[in-house]
PDB file of N, CA and C in Angstrom:
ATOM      1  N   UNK A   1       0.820  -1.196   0.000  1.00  0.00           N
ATOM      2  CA  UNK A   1       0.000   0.000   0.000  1.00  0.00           C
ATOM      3  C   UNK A   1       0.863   1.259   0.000  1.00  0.00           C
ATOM      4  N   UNK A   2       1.716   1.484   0.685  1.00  0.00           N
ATOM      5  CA  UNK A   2       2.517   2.585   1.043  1.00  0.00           C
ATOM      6  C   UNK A   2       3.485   2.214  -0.725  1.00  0.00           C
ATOM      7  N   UNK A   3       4.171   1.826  -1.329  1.00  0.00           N
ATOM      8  CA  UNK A   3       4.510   1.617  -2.644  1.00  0.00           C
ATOM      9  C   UNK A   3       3.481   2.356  -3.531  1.00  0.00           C
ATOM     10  N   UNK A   4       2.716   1.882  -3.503  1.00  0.00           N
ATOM     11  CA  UNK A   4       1.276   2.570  -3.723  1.00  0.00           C
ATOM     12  C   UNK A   4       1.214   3.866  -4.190  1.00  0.00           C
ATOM     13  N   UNK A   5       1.041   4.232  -2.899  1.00  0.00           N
ATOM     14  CA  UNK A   5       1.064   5.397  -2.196  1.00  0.00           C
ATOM     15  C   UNK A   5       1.938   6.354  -2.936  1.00  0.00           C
ATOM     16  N   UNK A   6       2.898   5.953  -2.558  1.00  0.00           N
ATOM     17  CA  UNK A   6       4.125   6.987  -3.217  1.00  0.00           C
ATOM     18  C   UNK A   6       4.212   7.184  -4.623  1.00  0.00           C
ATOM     19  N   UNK A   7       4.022   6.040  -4.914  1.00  0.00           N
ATOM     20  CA  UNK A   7       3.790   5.831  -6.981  1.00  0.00           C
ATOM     21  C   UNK A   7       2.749   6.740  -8.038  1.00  0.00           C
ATOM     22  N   UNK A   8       1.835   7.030  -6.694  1.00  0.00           N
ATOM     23  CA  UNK A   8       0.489   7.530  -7.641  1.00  0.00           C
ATOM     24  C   UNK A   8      -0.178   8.580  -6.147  1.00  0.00           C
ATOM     25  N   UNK A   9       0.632   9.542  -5.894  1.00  0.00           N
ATOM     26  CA  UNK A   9      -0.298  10.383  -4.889  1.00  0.00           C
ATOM     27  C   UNK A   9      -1.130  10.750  -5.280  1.00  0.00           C
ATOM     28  N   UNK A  10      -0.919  11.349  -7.002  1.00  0.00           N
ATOM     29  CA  UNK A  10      -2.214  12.393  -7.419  1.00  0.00           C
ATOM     30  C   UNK A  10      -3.668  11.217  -7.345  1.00  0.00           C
ATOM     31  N   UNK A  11      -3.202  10.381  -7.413  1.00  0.00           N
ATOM     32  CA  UNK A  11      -4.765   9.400  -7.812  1.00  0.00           C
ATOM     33  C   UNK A  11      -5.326   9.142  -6.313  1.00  0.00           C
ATOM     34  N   UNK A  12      -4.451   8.753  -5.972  1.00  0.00           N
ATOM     35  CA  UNK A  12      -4.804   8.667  -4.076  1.00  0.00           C
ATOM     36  C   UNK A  12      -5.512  10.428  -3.316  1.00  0.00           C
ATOM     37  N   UNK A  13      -5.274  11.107  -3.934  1.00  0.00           N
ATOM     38  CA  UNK A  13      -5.989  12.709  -3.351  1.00  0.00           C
ATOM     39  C   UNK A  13      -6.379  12.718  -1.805  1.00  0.00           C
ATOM     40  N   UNK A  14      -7.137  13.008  -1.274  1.00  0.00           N
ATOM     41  CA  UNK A  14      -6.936  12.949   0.222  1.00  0.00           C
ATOM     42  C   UNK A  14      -6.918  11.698   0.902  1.00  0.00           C
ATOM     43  N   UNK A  15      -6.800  10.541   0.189  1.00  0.00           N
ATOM     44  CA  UNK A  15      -6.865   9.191   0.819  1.00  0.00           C
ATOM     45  C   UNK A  15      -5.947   9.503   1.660  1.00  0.00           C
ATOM     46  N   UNK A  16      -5.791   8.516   2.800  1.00  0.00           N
ATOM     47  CA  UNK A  16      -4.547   7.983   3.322  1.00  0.00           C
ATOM     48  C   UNK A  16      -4.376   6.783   3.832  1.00  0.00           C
ATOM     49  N   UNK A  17      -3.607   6.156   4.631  1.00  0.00           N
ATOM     50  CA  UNK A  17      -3.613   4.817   4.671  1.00  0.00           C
ATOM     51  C   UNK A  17      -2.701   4.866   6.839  1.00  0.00           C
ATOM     52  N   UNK A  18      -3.815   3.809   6.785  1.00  0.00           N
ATOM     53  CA  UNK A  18      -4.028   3.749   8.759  1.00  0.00           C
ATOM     54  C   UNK A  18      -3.096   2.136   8.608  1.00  0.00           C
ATOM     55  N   UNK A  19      -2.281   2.120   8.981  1.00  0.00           N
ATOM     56  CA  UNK A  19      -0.983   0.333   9.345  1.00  0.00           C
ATOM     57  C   UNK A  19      -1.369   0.541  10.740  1.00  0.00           C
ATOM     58  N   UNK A  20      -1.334  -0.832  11.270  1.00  0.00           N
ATOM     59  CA  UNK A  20      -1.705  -1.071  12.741  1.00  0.00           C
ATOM     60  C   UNK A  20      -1.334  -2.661  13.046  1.00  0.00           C
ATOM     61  N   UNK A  21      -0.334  -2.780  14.069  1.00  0.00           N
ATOM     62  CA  UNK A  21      -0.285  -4.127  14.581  1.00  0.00           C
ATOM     63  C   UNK A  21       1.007  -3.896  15.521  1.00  0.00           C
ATOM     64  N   UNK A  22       1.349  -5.294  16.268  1.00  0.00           N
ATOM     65  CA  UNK A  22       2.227  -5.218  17.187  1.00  0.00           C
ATOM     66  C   UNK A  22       3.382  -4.437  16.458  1.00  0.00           C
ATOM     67  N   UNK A  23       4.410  -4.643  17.912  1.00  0.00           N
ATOM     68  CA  UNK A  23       5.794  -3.740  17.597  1.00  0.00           C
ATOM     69  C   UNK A  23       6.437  -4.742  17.004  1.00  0.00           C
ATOM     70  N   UNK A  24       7.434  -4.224  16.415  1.00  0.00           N
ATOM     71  CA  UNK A  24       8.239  -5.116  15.591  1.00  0.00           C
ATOM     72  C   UNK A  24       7.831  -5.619  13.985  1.00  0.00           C
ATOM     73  N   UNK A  25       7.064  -5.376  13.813  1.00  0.00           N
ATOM     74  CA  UNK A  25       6.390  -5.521  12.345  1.00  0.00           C
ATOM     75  C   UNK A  25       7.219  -4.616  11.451  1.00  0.00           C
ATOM     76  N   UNK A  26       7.459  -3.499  11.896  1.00  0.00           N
ATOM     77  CA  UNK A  26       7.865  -2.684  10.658  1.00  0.00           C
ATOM     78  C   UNK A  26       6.772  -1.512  10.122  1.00  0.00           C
ATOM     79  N   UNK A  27       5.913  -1.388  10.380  1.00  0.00           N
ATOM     80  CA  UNK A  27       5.061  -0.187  10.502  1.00  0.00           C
ATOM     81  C   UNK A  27       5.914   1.085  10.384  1.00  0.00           C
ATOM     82  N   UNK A  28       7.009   1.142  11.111  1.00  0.00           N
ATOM     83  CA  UNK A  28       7.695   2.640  11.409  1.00  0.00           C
ATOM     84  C   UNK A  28       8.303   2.301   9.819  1.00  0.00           C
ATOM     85  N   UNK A  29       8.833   1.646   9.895  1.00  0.00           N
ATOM     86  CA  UNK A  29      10.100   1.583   8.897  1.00  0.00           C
ATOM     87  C   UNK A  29       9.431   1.440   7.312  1.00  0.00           C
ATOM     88  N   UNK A  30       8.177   1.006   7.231  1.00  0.00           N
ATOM     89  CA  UNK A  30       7.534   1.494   6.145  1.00  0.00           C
ATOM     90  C   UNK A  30       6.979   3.054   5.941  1.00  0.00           C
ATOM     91  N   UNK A  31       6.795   3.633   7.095  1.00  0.00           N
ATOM     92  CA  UNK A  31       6.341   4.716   6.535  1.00  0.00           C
ATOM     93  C   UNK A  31       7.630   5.823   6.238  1.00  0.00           C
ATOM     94  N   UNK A  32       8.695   5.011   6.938  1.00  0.00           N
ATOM     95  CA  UNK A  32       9.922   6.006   7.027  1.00  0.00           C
ATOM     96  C   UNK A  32      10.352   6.218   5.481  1.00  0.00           C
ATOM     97  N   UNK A  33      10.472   4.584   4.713  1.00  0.00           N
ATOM     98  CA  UNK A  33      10.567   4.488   3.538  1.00  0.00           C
ATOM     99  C   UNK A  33       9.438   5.341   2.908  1.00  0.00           C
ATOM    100  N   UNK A  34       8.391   5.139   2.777  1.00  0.00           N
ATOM    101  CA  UNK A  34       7.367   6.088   2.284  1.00  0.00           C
ATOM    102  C   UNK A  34       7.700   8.098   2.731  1.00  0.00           C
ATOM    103  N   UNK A  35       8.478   8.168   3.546  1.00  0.00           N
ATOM    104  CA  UNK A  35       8.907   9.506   3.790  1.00  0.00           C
ATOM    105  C   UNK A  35       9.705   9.824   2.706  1.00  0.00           C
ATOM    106  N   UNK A  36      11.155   8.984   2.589  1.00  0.00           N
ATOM    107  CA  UNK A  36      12.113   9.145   1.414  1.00  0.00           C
ATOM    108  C   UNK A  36      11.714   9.481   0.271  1.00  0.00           C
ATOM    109  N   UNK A  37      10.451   8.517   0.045  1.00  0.00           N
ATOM    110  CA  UNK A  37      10.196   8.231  -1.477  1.00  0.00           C
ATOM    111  C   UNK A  37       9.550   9.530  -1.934  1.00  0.00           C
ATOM    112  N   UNK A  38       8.792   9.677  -1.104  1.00  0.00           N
ATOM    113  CA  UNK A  38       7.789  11.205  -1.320  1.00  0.00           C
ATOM    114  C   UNK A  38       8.703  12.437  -1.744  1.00  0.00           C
ATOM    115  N   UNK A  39       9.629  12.234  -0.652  1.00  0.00           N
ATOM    116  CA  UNK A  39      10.844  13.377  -0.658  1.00  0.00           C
ATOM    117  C   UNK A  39      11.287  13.307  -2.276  1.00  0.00           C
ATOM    118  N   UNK A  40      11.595  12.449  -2.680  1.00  0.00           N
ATOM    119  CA  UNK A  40      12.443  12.583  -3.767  1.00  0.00           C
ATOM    120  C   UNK A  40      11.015  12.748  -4.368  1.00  0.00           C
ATOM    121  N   UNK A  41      10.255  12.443  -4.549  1.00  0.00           N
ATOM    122  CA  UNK A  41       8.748  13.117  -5.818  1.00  0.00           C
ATOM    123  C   UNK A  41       8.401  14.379  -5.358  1.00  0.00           C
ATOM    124  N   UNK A  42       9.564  15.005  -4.771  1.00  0.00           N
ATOM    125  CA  UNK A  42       9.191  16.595  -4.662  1.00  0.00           C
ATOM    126  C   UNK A  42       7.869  16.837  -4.022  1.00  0.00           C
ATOM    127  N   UNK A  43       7.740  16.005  -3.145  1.00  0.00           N
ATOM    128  CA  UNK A  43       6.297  16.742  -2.499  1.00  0.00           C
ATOM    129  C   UNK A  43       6.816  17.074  -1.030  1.00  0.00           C
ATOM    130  N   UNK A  44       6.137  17.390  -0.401  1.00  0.00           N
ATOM    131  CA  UNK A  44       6.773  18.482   1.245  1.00  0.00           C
ATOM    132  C   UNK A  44       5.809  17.270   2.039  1.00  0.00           C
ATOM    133  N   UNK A  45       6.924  16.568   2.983  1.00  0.00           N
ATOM    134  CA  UNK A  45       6.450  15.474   4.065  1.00  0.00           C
ATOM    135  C   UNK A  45       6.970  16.007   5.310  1.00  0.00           C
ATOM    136  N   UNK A  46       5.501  15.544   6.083  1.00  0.00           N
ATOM    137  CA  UNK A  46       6.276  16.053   7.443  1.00  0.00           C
ATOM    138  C   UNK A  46       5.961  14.798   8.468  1.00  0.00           C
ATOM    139  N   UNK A  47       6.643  14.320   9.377  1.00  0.00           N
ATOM    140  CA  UNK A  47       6.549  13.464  10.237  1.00  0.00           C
ATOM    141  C   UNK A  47       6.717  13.508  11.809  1.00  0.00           C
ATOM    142  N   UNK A  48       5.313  12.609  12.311  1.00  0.00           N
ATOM    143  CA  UNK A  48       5.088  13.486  13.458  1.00  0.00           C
ATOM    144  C   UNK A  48       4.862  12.351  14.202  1.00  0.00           C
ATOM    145  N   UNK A  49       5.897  12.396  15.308  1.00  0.00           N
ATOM    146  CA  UNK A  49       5.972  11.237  16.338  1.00  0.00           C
ATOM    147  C   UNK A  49       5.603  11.607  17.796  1.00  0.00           C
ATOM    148  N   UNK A  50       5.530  10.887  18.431  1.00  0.00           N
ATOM    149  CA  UNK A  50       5.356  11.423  20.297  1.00  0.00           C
ATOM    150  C   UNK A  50       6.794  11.734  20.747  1.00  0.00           C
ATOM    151  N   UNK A  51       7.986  11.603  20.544  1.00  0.00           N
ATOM    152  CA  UNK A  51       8.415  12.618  20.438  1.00  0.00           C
ATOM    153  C   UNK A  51       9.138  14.198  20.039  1.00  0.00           C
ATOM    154  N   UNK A  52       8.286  14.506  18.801  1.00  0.00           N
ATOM    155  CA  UNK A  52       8.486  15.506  18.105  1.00  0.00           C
ATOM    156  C   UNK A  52       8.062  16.983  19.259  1.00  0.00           C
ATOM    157  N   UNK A  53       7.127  16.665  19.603  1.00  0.00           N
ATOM    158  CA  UNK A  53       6.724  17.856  20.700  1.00  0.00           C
ATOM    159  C   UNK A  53       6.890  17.694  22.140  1.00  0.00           C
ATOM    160  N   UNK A  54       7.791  18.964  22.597  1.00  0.00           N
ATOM    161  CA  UNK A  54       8.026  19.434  24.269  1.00  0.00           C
ATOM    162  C   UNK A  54       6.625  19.330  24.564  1.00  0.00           C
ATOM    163  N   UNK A  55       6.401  19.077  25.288  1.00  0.00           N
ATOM    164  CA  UNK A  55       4.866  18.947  25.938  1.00  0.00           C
ATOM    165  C   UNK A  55       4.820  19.980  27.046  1.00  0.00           C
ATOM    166  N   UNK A  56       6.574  20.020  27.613  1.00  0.00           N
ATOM    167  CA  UNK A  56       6.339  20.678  29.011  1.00  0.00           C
ATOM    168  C   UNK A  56       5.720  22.053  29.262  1.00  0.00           C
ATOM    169  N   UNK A  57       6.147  23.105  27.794  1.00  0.00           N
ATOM    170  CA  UNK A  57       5.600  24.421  28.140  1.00  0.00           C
ATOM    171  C   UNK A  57       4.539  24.609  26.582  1.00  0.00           C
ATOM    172  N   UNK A  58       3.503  24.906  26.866  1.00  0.00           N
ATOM    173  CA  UNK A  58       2.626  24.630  25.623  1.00  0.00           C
ATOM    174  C   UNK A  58       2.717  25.918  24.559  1.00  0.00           C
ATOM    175  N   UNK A  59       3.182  26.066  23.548  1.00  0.00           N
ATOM    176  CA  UNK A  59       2.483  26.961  22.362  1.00  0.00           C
ATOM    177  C   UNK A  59       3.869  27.632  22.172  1.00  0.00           C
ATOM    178  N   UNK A  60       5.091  27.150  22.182  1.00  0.00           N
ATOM    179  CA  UNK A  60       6.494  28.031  22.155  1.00  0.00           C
ATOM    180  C   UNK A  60       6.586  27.620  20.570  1.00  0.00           C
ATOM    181  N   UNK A  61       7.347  28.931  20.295  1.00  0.00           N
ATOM    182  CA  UNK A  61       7.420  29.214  18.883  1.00  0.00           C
ATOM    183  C   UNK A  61       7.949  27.929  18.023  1.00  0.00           C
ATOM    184  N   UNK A  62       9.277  27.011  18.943  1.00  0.00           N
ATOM    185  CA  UNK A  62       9.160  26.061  18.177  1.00  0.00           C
ATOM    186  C   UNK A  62       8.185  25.319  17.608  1.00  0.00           C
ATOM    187  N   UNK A  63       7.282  24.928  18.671  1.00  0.00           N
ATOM    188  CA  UNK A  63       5.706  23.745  18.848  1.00  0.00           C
ATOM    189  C   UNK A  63       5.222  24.435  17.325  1.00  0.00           C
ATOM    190  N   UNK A  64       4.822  25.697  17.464  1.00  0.00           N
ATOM    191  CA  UNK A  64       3.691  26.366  16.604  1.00  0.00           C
ATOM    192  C   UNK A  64       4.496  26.114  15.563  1.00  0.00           C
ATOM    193  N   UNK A  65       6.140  26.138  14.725  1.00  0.00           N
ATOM    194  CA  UNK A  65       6.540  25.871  13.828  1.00  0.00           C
ATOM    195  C   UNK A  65       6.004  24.961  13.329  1.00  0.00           C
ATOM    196  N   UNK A  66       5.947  23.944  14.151  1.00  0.00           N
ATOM    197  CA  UNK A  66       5.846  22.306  13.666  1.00  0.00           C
ATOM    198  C   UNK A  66       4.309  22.219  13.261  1.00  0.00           C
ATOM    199  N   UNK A  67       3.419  22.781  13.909  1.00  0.00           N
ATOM    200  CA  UNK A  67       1.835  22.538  13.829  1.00  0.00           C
ATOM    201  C   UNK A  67       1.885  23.380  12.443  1.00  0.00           C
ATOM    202  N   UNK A  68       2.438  24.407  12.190  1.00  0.00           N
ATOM    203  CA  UNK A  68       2.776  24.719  10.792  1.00  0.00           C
ATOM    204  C   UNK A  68       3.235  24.386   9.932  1.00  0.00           C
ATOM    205  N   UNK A  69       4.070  23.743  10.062  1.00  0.00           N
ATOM    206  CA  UNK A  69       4.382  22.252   9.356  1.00  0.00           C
ATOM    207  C   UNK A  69       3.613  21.493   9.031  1.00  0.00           C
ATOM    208  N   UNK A  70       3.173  20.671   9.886  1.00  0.00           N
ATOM    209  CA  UNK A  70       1.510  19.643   9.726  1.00  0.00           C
ATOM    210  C   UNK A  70       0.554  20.320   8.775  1.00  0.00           C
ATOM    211  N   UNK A  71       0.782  21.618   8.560  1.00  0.00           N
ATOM    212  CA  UNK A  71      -0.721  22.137   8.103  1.00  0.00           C
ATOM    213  C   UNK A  71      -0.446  22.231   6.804  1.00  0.00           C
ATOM    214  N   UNK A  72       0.840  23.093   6.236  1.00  0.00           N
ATOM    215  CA  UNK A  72       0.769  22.648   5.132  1.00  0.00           C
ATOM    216  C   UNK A  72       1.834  21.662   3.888  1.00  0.00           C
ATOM    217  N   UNK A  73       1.853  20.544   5.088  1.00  0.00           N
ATOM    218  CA  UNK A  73       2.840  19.789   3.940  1.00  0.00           C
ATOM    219  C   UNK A  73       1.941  19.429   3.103  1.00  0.00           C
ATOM    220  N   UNK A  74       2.476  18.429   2.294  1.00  0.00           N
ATOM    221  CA  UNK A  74       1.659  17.507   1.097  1.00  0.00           C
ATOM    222  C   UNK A  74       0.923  16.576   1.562  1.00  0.00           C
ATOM    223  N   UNK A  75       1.843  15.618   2.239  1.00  0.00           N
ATOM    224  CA  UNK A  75       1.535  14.220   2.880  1.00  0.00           C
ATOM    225  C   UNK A  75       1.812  14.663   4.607  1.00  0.00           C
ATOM    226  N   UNK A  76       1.206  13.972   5.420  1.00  0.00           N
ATOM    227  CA  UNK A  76       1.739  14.152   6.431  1.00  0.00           C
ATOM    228  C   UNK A  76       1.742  12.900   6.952  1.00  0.00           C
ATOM    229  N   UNK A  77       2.890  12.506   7.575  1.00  0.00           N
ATOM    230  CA  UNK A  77       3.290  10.958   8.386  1.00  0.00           C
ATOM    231  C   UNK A  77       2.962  10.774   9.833  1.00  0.00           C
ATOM    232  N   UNK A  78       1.999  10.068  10.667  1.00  0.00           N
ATOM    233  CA  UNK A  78       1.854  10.153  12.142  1.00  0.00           C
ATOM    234  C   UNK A  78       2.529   8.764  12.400  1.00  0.00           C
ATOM    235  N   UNK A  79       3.459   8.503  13.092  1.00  0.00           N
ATOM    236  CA  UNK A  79       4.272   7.259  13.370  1.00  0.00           C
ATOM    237  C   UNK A  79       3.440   7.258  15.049  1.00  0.00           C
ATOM    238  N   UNK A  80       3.250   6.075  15.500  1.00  0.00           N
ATOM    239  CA  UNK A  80       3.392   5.771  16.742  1.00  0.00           C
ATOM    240  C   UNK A  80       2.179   6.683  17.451  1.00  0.00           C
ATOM    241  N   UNK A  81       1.079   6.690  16.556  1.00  0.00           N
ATOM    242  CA  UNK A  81      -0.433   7.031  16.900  1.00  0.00           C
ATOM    243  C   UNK A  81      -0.673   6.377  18.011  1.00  0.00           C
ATOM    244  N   UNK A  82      -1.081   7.175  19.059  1.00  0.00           N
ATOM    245  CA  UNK A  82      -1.293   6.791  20.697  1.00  0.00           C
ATOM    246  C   UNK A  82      -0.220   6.312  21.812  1.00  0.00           C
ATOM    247  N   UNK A  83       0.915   6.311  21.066  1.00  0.00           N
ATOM    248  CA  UNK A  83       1.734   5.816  22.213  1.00  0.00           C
ATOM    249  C   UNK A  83       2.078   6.673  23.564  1.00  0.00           C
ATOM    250  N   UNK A  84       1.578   7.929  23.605  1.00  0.00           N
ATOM    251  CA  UNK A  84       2.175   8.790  24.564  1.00  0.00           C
ATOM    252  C   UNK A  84       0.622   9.308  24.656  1.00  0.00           C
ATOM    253  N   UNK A  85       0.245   9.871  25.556  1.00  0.00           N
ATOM    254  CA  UNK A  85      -1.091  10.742  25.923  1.00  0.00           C
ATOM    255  C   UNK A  85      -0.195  12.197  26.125  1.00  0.00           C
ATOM    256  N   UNK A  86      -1.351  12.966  24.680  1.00  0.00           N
ATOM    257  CA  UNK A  86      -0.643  14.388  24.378  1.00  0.00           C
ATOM    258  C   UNK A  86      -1.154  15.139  25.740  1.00  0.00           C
ATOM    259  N   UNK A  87      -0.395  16.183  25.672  1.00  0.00           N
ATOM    260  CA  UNK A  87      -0.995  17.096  26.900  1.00  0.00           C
ATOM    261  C   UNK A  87      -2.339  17.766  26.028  1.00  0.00           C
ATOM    262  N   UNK A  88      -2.713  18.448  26.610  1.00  0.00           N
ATOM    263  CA  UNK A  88      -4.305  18.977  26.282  1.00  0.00           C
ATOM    264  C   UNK A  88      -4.154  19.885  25.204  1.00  0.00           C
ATOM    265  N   UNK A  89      -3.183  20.916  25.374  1.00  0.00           N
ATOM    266  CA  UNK A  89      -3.105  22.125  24.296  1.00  0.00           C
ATOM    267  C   UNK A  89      -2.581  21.028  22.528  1.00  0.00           C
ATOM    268  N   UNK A  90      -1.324  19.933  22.837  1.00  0.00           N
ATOM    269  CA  UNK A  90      -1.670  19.553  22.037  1.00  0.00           C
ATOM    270  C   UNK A  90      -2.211  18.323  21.185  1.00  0.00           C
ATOM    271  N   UNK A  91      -3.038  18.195  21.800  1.00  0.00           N
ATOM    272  CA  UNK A  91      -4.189  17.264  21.887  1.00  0.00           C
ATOM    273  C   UNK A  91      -4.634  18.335  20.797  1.00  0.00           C
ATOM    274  N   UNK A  92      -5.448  19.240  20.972  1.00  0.00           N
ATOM    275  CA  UNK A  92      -6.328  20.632  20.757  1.00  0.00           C
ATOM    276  C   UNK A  92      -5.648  20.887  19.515  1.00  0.00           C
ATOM    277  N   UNK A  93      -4.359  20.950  19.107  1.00  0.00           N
ATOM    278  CA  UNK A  93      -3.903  21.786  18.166  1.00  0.00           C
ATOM    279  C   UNK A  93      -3.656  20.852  17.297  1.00  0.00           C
ATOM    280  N   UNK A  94      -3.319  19.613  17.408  1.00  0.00           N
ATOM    281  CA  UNK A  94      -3.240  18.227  16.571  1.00  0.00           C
ATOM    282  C   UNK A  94      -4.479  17.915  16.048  1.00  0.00           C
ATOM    283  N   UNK A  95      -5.936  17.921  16.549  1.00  0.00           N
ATOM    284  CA  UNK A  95      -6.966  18.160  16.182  1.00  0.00           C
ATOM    285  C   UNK A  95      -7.802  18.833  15.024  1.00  0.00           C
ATOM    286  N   UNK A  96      -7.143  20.008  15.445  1.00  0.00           N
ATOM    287  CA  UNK A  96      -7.439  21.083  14.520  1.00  0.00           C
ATOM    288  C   UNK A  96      -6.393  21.134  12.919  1.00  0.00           C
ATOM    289  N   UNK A  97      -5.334  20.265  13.014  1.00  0.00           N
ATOM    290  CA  UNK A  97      -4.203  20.120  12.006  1.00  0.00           C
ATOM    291  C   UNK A  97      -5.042  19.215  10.995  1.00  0.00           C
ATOM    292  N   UNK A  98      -5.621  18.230  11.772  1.00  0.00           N
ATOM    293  CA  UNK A  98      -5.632  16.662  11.221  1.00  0.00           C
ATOM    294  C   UNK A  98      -7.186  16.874  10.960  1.00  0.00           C
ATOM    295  N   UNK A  99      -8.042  18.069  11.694  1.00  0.00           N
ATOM    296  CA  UNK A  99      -9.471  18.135  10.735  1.00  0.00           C
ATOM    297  C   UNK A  99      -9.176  19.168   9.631  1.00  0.00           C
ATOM    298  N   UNK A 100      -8.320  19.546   9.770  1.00  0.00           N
ATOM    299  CA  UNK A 100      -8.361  20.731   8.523  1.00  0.00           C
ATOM    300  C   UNK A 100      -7.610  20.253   6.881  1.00  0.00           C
ATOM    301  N   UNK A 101      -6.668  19.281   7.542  1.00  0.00           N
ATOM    302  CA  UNK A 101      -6.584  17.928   6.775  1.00  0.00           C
ATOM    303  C   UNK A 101      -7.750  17.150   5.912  1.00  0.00           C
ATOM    304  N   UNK A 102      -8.680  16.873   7.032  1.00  0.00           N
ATOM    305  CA  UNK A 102      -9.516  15.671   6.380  1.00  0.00           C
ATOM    306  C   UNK A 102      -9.819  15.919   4.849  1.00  0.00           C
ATOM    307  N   UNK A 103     -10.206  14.897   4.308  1.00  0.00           N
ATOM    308  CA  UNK A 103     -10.956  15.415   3.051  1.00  0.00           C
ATOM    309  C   UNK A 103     -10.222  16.139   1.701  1.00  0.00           C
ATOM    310  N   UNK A 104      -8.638  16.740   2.163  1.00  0.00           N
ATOM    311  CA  UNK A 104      -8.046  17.705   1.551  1.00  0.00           C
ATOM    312  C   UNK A 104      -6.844  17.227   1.204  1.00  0.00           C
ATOM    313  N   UNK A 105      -6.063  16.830   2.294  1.00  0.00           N
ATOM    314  CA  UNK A 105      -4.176  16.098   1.895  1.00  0.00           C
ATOM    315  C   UNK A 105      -4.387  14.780   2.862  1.00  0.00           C
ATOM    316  N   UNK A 106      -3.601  14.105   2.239  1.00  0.00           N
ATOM    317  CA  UNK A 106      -3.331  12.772   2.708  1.00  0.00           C
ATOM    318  C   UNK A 106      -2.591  12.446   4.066  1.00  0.00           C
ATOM    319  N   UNK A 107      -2.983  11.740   4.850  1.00  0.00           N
ATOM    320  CA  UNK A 107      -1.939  11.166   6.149  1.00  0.00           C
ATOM    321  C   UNK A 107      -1.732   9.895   6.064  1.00  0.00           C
ATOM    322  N   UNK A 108      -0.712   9.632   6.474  1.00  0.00           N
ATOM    323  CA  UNK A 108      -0.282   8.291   6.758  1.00  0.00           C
ATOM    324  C   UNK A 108       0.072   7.676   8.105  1.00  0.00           C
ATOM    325  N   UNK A 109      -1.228   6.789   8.854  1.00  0.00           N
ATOM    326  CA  UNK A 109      -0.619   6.626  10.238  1.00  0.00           C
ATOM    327  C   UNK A 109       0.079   5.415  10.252  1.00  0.00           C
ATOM    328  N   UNK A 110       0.645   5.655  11.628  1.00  0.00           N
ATOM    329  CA  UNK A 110       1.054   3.931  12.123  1.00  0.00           C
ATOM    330  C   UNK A 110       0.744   4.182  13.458  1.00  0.00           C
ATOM    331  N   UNK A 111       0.659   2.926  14.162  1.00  0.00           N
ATOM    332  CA  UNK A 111       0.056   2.823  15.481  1.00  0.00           C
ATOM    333  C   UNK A 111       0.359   1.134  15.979  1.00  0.00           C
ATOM    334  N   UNK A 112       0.150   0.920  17.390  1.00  0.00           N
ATOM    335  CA  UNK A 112      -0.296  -0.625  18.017  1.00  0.00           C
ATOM    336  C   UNK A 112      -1.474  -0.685  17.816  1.00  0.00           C
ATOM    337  N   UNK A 113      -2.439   0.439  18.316  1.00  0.00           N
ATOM    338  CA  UNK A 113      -4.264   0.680  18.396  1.00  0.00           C
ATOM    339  C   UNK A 113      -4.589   0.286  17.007  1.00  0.00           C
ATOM    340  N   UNK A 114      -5.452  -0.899  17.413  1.00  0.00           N
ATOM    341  CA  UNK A 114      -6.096  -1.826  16.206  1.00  0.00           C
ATOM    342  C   UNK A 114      -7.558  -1.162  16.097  1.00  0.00           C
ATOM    343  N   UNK A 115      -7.711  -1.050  14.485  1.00  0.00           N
ATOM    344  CA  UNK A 115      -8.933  -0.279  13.883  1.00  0.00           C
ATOM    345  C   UNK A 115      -9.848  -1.181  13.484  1.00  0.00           C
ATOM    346  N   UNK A 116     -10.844  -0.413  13.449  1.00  0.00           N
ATOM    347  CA  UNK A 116     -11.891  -1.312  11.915  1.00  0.00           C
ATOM    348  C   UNK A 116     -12.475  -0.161  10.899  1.00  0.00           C
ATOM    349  N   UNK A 117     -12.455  -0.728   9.697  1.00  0.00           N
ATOM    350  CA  UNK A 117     -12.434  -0.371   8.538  1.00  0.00           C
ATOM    351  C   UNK A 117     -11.340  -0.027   7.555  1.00  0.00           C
ATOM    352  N   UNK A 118     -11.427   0.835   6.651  1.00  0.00           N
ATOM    353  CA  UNK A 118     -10.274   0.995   6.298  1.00  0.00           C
ATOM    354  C   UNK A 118      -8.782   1.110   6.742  1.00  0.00           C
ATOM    355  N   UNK A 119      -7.472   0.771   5.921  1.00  0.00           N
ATOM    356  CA  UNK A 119      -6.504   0.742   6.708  1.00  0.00           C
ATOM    357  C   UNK A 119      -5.572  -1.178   6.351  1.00  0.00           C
ATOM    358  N   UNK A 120      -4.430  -1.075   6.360  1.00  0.00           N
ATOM    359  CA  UNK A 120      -3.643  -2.031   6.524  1.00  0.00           C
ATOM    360  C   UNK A 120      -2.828  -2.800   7.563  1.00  0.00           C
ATOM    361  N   UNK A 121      -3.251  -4.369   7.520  1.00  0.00           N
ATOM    362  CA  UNK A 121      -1.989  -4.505   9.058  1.00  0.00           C
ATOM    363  C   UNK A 121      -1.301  -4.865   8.243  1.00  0.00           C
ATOM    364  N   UNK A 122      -0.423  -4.402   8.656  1.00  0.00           N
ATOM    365  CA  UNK A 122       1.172  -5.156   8.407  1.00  0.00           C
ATOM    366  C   UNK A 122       1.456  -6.265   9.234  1.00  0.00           C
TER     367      UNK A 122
END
């Protein structure tokens, strides 16, 4: 899927694709590859892990860089969906990234938290 993915974004349009299963599968390391690949097709990827954000002091110019980031890359990568419980502000501001997203640019998660419906286990 993520091969996919990278091969044909324009056809994929706001799709994205949810990987979910134990650790050790490779989940990270596919989407990492799917980071590269994008990179070189000239599109703007941004990747966003639990620990990409200080949690300790909320809304510092770095943080807001990054949520600016999220907003307008091409693709955006969430590695390691739920592993950390965000603090509240960005809980709130990840929210607002990833609805303003919907419908519009593509994400790509990975996670342990098992879904139903759309989406791939690895």
């Amino acid at each position: 899927m993520i091969q996919d993915f990278t091969r044909g974004i324009e056809e994929w349009g706001a799709k994205g694709i949810y990987l979910f299963g134990e650790n050790g599968l490779g989940k990270s390391h596919l989407l990492s590859a799917g980071d590269e690949r994008i990179a070189r097709s000239w599109y703007q990827c941004r990747v966003y892990d639990s620990q990409t954000l200080d949690c300790s002091y909320p809304q510092t110019d770095r943080q807001m860089d990054y949520l600016n980031a999220y907003r307008a890359a091409d693709v955006l990568i969430i590695d390691e969906l739920g592993a950390e419980i965000p603090a509240d502000w960005e809980m709130g501001e990840l929210f607002t990234v990833l609805n303003g997203r919907q419908n519009r640019s593509p994400i790509l998660y990975g996670s342990k938290l098992y879904g139903q419906g759309a989406g791939g286990k690895v």
